[in-house]
C-alpha atoms as a PDB file:
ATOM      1  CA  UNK A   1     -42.830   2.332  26.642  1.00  0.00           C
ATOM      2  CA  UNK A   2     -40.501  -0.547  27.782  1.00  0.00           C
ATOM      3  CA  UNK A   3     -42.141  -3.613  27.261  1.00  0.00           C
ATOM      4  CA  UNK A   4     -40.838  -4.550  30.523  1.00  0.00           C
ATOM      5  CA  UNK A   5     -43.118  -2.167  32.655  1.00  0.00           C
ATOM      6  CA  UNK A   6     -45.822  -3.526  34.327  1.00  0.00           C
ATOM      7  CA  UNK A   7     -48.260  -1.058  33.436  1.00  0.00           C
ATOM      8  CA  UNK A   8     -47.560  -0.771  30.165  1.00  0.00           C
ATOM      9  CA  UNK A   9     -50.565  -2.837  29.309  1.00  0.00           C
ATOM     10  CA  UNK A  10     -53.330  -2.269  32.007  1.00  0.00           C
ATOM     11  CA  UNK A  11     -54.738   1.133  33.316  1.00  0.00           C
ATOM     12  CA  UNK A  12     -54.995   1.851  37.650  1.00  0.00           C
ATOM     13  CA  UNK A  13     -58.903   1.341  36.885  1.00  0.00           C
ATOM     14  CA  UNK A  14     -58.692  -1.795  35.697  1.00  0.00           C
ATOM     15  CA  UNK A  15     -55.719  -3.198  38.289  1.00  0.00           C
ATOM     16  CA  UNK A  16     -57.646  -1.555  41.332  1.00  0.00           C
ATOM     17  CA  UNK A  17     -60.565  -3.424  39.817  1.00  0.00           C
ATOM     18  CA  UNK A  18     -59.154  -6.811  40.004  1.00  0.00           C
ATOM     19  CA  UNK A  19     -57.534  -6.369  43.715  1.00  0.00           C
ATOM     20  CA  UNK A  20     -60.736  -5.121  45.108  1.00  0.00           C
ATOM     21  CA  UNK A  21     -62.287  -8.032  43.792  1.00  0.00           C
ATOM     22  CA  UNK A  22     -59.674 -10.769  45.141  1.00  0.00           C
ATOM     23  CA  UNK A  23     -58.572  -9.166  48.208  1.00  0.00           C
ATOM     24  CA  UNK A  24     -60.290  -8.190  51.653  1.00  0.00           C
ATOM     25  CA  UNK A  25     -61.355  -4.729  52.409  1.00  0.00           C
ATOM     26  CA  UNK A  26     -62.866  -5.573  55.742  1.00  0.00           C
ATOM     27  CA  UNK A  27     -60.971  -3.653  58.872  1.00  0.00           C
ATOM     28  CA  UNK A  28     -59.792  -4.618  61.920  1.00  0.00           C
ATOM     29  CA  UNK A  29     -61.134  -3.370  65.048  1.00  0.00           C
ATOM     30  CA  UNK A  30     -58.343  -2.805  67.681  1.00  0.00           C
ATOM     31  CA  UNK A  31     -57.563  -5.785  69.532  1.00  0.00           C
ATOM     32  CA  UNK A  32     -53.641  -5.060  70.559  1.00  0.00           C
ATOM     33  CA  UNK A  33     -51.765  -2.344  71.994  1.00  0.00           C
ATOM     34  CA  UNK A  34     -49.215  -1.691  70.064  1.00  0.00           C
ATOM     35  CA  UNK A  35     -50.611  -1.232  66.701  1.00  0.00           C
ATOM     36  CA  UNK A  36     -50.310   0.815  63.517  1.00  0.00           C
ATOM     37  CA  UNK A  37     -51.348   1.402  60.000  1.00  0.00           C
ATOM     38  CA  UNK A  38     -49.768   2.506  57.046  1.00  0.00           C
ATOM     39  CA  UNK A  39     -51.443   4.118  53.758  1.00  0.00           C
ATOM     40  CA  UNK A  40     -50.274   2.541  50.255  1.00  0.00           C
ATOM     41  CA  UNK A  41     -51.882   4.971  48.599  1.00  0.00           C
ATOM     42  CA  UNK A  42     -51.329   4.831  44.422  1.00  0.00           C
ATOM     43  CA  UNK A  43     -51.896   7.144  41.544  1.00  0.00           C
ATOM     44  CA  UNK A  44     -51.527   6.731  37.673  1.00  0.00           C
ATOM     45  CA  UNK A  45     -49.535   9.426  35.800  1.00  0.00           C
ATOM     46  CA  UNK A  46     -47.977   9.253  32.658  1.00  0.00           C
ATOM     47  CA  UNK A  47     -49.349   5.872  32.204  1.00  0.00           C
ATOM     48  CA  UNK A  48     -47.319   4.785  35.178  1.00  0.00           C
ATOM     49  CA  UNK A  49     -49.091   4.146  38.614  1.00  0.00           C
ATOM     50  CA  UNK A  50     -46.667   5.743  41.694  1.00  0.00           C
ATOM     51  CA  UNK A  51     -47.133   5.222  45.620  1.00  0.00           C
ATOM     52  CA  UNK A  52     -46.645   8.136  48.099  1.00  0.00           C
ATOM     53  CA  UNK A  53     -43.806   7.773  50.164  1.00  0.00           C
ATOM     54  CA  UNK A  54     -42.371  10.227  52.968  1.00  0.00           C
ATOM     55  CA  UNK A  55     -38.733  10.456  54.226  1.00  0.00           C
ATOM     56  CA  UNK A  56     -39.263  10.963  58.090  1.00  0.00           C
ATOM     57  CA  UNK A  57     -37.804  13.647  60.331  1.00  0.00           C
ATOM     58  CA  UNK A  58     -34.593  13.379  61.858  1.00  0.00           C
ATOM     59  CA  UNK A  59     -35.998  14.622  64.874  1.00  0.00           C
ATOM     60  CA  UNK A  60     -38.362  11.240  64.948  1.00  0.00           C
ATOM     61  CA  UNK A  61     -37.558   9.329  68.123  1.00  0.00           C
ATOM     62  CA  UNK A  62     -37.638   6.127  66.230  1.00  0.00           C
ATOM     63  CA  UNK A  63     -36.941   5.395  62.555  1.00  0.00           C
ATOM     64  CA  UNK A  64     -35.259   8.748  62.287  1.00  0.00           C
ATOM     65  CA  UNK A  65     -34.392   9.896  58.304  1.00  0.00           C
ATOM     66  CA  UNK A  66     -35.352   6.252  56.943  1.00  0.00           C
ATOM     67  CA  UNK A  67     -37.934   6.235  54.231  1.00  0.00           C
ATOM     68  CA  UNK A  68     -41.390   4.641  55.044  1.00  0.00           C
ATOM     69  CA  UNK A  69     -45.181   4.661  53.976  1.00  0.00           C
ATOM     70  CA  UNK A  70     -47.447   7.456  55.279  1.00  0.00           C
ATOM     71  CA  UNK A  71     -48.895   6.151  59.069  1.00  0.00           C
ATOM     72  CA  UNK A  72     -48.888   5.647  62.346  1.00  0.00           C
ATOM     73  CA  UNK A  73     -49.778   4.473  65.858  1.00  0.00           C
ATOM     74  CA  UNK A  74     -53.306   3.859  66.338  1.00  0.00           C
ATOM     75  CA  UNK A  75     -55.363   6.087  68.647  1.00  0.00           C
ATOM     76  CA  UNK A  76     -57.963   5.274  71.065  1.00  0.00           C
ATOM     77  CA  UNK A  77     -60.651   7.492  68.970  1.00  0.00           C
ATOM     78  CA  UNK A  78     -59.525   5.096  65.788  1.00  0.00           C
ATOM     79  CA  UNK A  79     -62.973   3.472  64.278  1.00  0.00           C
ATOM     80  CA  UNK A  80     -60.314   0.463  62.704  1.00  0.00           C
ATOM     81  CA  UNK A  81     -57.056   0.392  60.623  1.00  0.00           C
ATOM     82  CA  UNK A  82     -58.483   2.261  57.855  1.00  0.00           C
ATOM     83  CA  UNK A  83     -59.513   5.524  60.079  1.00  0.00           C
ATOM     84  CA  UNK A  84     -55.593   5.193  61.478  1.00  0.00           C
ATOM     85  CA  UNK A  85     -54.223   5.049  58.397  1.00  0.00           C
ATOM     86  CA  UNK A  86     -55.933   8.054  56.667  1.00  0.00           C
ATOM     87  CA  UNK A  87     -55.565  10.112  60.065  1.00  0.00           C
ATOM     88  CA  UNK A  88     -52.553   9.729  59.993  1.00  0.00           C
ATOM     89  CA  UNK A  89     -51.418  10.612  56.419  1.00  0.00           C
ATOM     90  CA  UNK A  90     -53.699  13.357  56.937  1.00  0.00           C
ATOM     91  CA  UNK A  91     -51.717  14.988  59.482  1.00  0.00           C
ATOM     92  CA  UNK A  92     -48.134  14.093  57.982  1.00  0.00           C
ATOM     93  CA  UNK A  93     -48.728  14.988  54.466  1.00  0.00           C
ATOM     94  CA  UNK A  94     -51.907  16.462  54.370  1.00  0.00           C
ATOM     95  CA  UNK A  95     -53.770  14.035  52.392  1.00  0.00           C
ATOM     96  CA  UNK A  96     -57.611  14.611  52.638  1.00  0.00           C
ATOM     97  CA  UNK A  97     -59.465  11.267  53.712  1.00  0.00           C
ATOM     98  CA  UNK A  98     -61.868  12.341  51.255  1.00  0.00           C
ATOM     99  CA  UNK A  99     -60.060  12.155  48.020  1.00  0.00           C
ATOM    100  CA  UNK A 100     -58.747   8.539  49.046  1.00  0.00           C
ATOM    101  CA  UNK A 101     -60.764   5.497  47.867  1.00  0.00           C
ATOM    102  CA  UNK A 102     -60.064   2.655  50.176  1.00  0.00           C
ATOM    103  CA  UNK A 103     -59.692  -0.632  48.236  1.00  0.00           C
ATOM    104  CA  UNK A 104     -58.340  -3.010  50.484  1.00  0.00           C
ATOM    105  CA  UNK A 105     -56.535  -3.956  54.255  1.00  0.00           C
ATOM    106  CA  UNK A 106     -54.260  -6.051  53.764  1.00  0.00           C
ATOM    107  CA  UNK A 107     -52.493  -8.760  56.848  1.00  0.00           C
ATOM    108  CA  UNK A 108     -50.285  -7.098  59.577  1.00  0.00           C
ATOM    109  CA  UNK A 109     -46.711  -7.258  59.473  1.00  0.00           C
ATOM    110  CA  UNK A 110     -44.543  -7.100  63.004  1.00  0.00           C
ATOM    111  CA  UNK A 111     -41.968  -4.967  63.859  1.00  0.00           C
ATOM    112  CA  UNK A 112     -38.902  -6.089  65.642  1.00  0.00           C
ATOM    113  CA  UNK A 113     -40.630  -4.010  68.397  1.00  0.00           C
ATOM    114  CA  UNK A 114     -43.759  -6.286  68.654  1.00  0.00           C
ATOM    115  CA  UNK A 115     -45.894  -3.615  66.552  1.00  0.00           C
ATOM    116  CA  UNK A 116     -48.488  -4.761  64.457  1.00  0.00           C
ATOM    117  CA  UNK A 117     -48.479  -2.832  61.211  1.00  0.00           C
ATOM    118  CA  UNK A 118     -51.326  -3.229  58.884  1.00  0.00           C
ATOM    119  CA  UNK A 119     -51.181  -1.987  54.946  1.00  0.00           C
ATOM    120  CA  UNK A 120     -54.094  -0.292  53.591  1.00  0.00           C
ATOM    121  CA  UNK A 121     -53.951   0.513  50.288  1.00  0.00           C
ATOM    122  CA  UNK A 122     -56.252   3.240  49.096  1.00  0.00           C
ATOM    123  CA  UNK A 123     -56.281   5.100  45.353  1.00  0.00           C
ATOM    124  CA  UNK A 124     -56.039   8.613  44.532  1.00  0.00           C
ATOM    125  CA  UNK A 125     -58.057   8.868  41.022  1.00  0.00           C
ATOM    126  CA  UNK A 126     -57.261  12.848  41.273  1.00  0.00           C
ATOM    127  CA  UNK A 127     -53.923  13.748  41.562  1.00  0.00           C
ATOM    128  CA  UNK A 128     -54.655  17.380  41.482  1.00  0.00           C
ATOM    129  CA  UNK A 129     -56.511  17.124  44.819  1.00  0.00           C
ATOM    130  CA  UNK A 130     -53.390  16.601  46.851  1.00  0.00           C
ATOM    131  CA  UNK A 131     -51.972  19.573  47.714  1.00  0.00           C
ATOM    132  CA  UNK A 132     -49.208  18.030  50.516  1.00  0.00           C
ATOM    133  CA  UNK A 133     -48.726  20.059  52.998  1.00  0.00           C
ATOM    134  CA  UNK A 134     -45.938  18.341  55.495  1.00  0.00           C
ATOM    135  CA  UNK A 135     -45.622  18.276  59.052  1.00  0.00           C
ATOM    136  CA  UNK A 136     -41.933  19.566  59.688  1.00  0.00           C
ATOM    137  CA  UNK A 137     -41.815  17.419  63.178  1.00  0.00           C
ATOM    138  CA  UNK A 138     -42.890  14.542  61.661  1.00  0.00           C
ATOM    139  CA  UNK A 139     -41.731  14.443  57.928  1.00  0.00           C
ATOM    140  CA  UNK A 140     -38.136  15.777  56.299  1.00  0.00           C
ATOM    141  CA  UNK A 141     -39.676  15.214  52.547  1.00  0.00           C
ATOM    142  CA  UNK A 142     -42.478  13.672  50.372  1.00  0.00           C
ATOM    143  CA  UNK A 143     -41.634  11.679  47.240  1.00  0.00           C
ATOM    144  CA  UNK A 144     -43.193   9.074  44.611  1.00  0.00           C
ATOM    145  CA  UNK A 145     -41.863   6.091  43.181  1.00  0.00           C
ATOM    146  CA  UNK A 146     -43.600   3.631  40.624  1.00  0.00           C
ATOM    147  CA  UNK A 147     -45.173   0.972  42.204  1.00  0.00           C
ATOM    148  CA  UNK A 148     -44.094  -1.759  40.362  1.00  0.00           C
ATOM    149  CA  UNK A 149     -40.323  -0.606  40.899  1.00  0.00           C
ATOM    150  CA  UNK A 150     -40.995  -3.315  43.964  1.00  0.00           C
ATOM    151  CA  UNK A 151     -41.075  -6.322  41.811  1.00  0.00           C
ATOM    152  CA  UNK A 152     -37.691  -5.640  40.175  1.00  0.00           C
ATOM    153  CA  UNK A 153     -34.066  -6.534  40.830  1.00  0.00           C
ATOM    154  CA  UNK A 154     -33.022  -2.875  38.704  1.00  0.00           C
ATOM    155  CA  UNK A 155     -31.800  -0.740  41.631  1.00  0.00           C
ATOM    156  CA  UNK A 156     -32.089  -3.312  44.040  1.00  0.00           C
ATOM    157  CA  UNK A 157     -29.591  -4.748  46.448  1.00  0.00           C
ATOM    158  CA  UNK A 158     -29.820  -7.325  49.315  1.00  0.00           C
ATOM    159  CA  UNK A 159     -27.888  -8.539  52.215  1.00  0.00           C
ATOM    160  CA  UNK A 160     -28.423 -11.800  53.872  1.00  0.00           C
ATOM    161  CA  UNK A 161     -28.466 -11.605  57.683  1.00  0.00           C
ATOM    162  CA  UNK A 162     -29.049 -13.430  60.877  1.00  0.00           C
ATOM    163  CA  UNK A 163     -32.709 -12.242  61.664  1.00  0.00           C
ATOM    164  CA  UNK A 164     -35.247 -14.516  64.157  1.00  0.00           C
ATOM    165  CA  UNK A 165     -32.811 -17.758  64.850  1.00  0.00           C
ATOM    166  CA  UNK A 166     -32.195 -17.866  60.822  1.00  0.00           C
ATOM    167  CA  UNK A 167     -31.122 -16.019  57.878  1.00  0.00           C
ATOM    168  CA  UNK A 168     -32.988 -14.274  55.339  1.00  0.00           C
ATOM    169  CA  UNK A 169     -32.478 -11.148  53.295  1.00  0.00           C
ATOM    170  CA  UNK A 170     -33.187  -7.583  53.728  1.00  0.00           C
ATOM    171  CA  UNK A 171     -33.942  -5.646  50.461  1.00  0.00           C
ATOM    172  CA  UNK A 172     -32.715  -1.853  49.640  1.00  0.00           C
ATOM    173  CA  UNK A 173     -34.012  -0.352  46.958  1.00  0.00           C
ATOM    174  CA  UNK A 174     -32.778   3.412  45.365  1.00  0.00           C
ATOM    175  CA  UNK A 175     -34.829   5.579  43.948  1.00  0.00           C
ATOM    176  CA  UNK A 176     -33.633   9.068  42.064  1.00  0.00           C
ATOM    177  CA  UNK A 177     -36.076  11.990  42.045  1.00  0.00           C
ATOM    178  CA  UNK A 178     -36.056  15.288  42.347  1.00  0.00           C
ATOM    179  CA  UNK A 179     -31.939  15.418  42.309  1.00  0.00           C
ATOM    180  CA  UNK A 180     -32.106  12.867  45.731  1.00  0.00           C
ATOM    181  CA  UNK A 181     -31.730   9.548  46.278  1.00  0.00           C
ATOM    182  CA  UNK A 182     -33.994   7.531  48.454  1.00  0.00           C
ATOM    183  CA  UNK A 183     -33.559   4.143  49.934  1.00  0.00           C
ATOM    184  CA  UNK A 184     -36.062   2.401  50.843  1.00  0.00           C
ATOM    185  CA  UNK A 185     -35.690  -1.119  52.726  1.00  0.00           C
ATOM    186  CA  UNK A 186     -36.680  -3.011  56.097  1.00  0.00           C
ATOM    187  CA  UNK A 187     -40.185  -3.233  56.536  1.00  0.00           C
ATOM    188  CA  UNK A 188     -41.636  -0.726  54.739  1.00  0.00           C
ATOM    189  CA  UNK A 189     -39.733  -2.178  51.728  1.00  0.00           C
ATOM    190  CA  UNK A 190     -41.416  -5.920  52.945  1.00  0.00           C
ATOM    191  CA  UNK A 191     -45.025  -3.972  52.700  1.00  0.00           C
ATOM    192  CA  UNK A 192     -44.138  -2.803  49.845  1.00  0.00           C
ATOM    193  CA  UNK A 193     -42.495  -5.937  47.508  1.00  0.00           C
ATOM    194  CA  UNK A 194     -45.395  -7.708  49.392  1.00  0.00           C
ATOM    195  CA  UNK A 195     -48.643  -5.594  48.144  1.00  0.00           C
ATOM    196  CA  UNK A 196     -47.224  -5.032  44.907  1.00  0.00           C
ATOM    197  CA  UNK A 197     -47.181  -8.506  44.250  1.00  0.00           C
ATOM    198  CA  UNK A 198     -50.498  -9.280  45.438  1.00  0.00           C
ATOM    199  CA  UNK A 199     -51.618  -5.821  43.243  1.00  0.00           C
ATOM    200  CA  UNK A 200     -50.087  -6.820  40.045  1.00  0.00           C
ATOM    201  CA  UNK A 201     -50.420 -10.727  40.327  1.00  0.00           C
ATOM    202  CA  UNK A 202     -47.128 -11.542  39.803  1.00  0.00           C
ATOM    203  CA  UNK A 203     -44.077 -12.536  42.232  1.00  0.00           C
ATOM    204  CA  UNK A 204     -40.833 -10.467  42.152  1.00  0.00           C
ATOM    205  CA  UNK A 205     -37.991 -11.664  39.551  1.00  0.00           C
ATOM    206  CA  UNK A 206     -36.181 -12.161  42.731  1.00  0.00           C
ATOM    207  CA  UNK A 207     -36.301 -14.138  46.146  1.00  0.00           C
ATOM    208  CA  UNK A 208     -37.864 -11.997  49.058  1.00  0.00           C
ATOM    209  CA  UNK A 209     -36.432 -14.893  51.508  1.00  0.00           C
ATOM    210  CA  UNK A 210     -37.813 -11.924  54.273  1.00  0.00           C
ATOM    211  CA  UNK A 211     -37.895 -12.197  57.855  1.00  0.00           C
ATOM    212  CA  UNK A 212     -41.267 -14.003  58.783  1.00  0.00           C
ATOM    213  CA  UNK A 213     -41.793 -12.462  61.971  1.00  0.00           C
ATOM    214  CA  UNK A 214     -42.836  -9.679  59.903  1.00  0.00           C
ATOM    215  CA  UNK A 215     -45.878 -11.410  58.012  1.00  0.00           C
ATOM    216  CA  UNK A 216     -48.574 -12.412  60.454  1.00  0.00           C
ATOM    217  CA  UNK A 217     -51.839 -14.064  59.597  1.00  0.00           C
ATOM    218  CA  UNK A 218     -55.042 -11.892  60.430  1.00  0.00           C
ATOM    219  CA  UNK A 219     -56.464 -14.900  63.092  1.00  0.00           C
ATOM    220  CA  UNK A 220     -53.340 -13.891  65.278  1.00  0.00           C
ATOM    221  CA  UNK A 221     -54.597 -10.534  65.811  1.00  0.00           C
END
């Protein structure tokens, strides 16, 4: 195995083990309108740990064909971020609530739309109980791509823009599977560079320089 790969060296067990115990898993109750949650949810195969990822219908009224993480708008009959994350993967991909062990929330980030989106990133210790099954009106196709892929300038590329009254960089990463590329970039790219550095311990071998507006603190909620 390339020395260079993150997981070369440590097992999901042992990784989950050291988020959970550094990082919050308490969730937010609903306090804004216009909120969401997104599932990070991560498996180990092959020795390499992979987060599910959907490619979204071109049908979607927003975000149409871009790549992002499982999720969604809350509901009113959400308990917290967690229950609005696992709904909602639920009825995109099929992913049983059940067979998810929640190990942290993580903060929101803000869409350019004034959403609140908060990560929760959840493990899948059996791959073999996810079966997807994929909502056609909501999701095109359902891919995974190693996790630590985020921290890494291979298939990367950037380009610096005027974003919020300054510049900073949005990152586009490709990803080959299954004969298709995927790129993956804006925010769900930000949630994604962000909680893999926080997962691994490690920064990126490259400046995020991201747009802050898309980082909020928890006491802003």
């Amino acid at each position: 195995m390339d020395s260079n790969n993150l997981t070369s060296s440590h097992t999901l067990l042992n990784l989950s083990q050291r988020f959970r115990q550094s990082n919050s898993k308490q969730s937010q109750r609903f306090k804004r309108p216009n909120k969401a949650a997104v599932l990070i949810c991560l498996f180990e195969e092959a020795d390499d740990i992979y987060v599910i990822l959907t490619k979204r219908s071109s049908n979607m009224s927003s975000y149409s064909g871009q790549v992002s993480l499982p999720g969604g708008r809350a509901d009113e009959g959400d308990k917290d971020d967690v229950h609005t994350a696992l709904r909602e993967a639920q009825e995109e991909i099929g992913l049983d609530p059940a067979v998810v062990d929640v190990v942290a929330v993580l903060e929101p980030f803000v869409t350019k739309g004034n959403v609140y989106v908060v990560p929760v990133m959840g493990i899948l210790w059996d791959k073999q109980a996810f079966n997807p099954v994929l909502n056609a009106d909501e999701v095109e196709s359902i891919f995974y791509a190693p996790f630590d892929m985020f921290l890494k300038d291979k298939n990367r590329r950037q380009k610096e823009i005027d974003f919020q009254g300054g510049k900073c960089l949005f990152h586009y990463f490709d990803h080959e599977t299954n004969n298709k590329v995927y790129t993956i970039w804006a925010i769900t790219a930000a949630i994604l560079i962000t909680s893999a550095s926080l997962f691994y311990q490690r920064p990126p071998d490259f400046q995020p320089r991201m747009p802050k507006l898309w980082n909020k603190n928890h006491s802003r909620l």
